[in-house]
Protein backbone atom coordinates (compact mmCIF):
# COMPACT_ATOMS: atom_id res chain seq x y z
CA UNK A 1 127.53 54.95 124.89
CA UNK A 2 124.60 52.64 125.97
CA UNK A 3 124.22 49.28 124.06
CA UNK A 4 120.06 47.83 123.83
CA UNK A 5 118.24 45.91 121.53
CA UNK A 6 115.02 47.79 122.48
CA UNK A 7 114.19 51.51 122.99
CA UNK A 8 111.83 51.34 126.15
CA UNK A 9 114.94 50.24 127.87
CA UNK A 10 116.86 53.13 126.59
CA UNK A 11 114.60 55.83 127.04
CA UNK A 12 112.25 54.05 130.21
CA UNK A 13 109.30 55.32 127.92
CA UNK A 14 107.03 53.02 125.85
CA UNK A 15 106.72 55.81 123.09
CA UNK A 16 108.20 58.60 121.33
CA UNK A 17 109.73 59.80 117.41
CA UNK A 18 112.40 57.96 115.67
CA UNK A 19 113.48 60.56 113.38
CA UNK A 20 115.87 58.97 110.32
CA UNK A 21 117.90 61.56 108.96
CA UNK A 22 118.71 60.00 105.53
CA UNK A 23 115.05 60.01 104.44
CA UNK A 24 114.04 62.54 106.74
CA UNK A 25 111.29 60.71 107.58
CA UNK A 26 109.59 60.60 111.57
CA UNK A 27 107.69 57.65 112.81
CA UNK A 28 105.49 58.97 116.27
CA UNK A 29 104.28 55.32 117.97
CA UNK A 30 104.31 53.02 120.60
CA UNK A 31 107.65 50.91 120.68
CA UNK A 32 107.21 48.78 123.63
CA UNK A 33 106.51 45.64 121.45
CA UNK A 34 109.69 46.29 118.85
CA UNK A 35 113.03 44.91 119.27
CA UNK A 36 115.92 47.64 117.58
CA UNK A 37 114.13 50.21 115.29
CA UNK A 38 110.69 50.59 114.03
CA UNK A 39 110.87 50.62 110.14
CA UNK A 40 107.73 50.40 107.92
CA UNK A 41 108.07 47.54 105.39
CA UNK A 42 105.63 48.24 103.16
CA UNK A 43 103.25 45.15 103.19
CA UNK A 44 104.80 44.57 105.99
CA UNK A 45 103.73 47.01 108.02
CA UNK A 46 105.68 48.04 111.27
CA UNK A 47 108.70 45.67 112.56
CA UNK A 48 111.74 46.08 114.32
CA UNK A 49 114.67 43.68 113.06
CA UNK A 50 115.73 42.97 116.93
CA UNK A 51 119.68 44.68 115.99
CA UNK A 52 121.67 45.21 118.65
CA UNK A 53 121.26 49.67 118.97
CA UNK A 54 124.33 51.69 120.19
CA UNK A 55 123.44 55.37 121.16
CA UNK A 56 124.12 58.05 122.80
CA UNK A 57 122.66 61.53 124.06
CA UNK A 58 122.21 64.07 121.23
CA UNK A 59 120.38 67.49 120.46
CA UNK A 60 116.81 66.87 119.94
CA UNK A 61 116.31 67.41 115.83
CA UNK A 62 113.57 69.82 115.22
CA UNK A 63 111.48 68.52 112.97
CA UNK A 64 110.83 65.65 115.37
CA UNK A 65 109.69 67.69 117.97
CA UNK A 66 107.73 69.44 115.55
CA UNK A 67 106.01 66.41 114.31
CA UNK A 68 105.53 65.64 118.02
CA UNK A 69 104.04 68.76 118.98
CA UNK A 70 101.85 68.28 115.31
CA UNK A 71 101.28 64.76 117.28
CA UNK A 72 99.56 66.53 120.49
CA UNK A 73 97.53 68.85 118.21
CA UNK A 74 95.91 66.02 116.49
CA UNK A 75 94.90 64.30 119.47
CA UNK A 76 93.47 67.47 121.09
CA UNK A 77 96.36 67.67 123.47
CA UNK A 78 98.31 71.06 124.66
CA UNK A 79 101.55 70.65 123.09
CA UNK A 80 104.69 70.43 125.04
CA UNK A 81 107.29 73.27 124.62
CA UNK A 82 110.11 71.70 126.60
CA UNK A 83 110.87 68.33 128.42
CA UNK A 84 112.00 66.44 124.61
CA UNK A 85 115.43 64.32 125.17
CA UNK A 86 117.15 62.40 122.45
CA UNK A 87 119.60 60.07 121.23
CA UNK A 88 121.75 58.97 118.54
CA UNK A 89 121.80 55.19 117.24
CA UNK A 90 124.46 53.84 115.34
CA UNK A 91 126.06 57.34 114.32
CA UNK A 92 122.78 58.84 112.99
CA UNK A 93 121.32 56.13 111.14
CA UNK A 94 118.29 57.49 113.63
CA UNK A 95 117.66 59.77 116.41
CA UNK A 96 115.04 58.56 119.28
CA UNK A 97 113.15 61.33 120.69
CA UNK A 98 111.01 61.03 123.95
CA UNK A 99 108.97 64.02 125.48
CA UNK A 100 109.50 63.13 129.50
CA UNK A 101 105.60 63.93 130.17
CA UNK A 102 104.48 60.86 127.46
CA UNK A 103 104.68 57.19 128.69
């Protein structure tokens, strides 16, 4: 298990999918200014609450490589079939999902 307060040190890539399983919901973005998770705080907008993240290497949920292949679409981008890693923080409260060919 790998202890961070910040997911470019845990993943050595500025962006990705945090995928939270509870709502279901996937946030695609740029993390590299966040300390712990991204959550939207509606009128907030994006923070991280700087929480100290446990994780650990996991299967890489579908629907968040989906959304990140959806991602690539959008942007006129090839999508990426393999290369996705992922990991569990804090016993699923979220999964962080890189694809190794983003930065």
């Amino acid at each position: 298990m790998t202890t961070t307060t910040n997911l470019q040190d845990l993943t050595s890539h500025e962006s990705g999918a945090v995928y939270y399983p509870e709502s279901h919901e996937i946030w695609i973005g740029n993390w590299s200014s966040f300390d712990g998770l991204p959550r939207v705080l509606a009128p907030l907008g994006t923070i991280g609450l700087g929480e100290e993240l446990h994780a650990k290497r996991c299967a890489v949920p579908l629907a968040a490589k989906h959304a990140m292949q959806q991602h690539e679409r959008e942007k006129g981008n090839k999508p990426q079939a393999t290369g996705y890693l992922a990991w569990s923080i804090d016993r699923d409260e979220a999964i962080v999902v890189i694809n190794v060919d983003w930065a």
